[in-house]
Protein backbone atom coordinates (compact mmCIF):
# COMPACT_ATOMS: atom_id res chain seq x y z
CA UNK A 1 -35.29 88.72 -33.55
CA UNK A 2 -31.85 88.89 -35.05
CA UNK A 3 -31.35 92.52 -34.71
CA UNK A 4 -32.71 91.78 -31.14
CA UNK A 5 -30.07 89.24 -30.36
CA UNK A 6 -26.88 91.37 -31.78
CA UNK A 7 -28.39 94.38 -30.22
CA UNK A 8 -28.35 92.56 -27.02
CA UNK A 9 -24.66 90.97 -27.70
CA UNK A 10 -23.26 94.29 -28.16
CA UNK A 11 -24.54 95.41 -25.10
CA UNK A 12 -23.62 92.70 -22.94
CA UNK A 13 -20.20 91.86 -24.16
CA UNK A 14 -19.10 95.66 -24.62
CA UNK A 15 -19.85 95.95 -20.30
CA UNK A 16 -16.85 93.33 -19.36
CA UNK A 17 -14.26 95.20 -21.92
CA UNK A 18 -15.20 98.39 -20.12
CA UNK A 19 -15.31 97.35 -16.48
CA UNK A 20 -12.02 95.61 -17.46
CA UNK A 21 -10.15 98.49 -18.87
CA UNK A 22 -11.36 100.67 -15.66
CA UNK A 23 -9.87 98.42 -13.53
CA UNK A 24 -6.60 98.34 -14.98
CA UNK A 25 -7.33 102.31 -14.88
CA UNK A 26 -8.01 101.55 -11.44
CA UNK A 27 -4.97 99.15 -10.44
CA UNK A 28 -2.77 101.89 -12.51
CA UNK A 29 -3.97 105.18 -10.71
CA UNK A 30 -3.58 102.79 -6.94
CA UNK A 31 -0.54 101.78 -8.09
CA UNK A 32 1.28 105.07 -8.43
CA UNK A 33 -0.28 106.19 -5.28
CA UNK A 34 1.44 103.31 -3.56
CA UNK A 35 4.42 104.46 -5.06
CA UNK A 36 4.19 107.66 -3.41
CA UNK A 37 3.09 106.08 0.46
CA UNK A 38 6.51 103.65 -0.19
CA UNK A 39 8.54 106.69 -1.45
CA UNK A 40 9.71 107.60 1.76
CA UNK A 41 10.22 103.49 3.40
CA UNK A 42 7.75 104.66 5.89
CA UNK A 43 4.35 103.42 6.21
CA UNK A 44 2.28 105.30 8.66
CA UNK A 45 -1.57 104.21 8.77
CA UNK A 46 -2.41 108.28 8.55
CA UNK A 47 -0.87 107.22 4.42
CA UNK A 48 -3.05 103.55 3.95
CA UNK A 49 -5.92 105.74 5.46
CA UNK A 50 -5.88 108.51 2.83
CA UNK A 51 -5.09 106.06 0.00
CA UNK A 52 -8.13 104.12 1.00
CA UNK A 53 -10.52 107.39 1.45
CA UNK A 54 -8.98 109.06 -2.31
CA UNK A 55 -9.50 105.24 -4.35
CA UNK A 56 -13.20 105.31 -2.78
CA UNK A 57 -13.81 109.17 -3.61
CA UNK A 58 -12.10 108.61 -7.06
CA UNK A 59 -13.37 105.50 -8.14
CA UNK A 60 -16.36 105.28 -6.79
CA UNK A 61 -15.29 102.12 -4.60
CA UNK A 62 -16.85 100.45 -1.78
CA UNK A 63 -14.15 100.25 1.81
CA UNK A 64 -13.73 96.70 0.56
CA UNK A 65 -13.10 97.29 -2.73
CA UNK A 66 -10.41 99.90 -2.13
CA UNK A 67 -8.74 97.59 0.61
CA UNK A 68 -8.49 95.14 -2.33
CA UNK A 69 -7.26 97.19 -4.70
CA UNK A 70 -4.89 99.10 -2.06
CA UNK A 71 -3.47 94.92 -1.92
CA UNK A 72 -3.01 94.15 -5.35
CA UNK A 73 -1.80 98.02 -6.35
CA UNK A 74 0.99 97.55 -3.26
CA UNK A 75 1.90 94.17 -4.87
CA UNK A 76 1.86 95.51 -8.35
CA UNK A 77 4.52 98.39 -7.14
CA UNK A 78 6.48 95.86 -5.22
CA UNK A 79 7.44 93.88 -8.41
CA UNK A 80 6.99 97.08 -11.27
CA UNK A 81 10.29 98.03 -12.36
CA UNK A 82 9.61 101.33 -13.70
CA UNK A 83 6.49 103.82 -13.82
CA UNK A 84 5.79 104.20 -17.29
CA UNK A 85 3.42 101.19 -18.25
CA UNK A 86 0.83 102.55 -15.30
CA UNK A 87 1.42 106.53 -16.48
CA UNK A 88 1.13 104.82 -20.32
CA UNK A 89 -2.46 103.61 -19.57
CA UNK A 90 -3.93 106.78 -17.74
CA UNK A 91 -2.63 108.87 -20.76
CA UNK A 92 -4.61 106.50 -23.03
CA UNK A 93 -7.75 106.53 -20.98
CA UNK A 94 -7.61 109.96 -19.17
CA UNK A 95 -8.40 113.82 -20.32
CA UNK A 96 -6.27 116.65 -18.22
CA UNK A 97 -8.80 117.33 -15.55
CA UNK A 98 -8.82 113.62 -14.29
CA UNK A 99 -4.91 113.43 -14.98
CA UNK A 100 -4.76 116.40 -12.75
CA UNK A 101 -7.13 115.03 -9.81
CA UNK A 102 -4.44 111.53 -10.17
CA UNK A 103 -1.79 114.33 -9.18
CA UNK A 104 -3.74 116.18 -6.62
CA UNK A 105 -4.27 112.88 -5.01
CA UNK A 106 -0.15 112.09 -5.10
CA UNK A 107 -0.23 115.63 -2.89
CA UNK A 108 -2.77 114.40 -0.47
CA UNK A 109 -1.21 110.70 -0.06
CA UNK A 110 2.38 113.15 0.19
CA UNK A 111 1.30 115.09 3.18
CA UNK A 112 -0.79 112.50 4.61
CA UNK A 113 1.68 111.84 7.76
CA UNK A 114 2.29 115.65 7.87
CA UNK A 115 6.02 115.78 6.07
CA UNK A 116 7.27 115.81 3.01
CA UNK A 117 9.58 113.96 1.93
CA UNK A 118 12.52 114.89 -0.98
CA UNK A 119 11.89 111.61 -2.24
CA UNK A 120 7.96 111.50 -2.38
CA UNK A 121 8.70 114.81 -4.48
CA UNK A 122 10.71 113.68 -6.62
CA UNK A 123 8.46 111.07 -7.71
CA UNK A 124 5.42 113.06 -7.55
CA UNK A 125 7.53 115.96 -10.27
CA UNK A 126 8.47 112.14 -12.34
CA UNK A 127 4.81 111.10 -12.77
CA UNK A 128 3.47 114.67 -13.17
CA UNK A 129 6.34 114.17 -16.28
CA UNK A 130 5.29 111.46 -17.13
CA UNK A 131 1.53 112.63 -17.06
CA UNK A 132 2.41 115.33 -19.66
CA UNK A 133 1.18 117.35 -17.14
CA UNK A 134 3.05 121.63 -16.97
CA UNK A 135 5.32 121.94 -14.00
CA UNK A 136 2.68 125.04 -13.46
CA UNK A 137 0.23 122.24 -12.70
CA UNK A 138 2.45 120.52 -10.34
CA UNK A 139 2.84 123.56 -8.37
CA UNK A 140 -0.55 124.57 -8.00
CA UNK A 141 -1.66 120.94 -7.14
CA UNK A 142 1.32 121.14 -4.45
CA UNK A 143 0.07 124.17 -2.77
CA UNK A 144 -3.36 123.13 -3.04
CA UNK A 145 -2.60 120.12 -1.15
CA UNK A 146 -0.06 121.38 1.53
CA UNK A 147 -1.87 121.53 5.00
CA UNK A 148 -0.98 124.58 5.75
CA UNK A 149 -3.10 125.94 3.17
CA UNK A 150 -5.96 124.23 4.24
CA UNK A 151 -5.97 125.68 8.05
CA UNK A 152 -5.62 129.51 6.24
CA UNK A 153 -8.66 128.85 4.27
């Protein structure tokens, strides 16, 4: 019965640790794709649109979860002061492939009203940085991503 009862402990009380940590994976991934929609002062609904459609494809989020977490992640950037706290917790938590999809995504959100801007860019090369991600990586995500590329396909 006592093996029964830690057995069960474990179980339970590891589940809230890990569905904590993923949403501070979560609110960190939303919250540098925020960044990228502000980058440029403009935001068109084309942006909010693709940042809701790329949290519920990544995360595996309901339309009201990712409106939620679009909220808190666009009130988290409003009063972050830097970038490296939310790129210091997807480092921890995430291997290269899903670091890479986190920058593929920072493309989409990029091109989502159909220009890029210098600025969204320059943030996007600054978290790829900050990702320990190669500028090779960058590149490739960047043409991946462009729209252009998409209609050639």
């Amino acid at each position: 019965m006592i093996k029964a009862f830690s057995r069960w402990i474990q179980e339970n009380l590891a589940q809230p640790a890990t569905t904590d940590q993923q949403q501070r994976l979560d609110l960190a991934a939303a919250v540098l794709y925020c960044e990228i929609v502000r980058a440029d002062n403009v935001l068109a609904e084309e942006e909010r649109s693709m940042m809701v459609k790329l949290l519920k494809q990544q995360f595996a989020l309901s339309t009201e979860q990712a409106d939620t977490l679009v909220t808190q992640s666009s009130e988290k950037a409003e009063h972050s002061a830097d970038l490296v706290s939310f790129t210091r917790q997807i480092n921890a938590k995430c291997d290269v492939p899903q670091k890479i999809r986190i920058l593929e995504n920072l493309w989409h959100l990029a091109f989502a009203d159909n220009h890029l801007d210098a600025h969204e860019e320059h943030l996007i090369r600054r978290i790829a940085d900050l990702l320990h991600l190669p500028h090779s990586q960058f590149i490739k995500a960047k043409l991946e991503a462009k729209p252009e590329a998409k209609s050639s396909e």
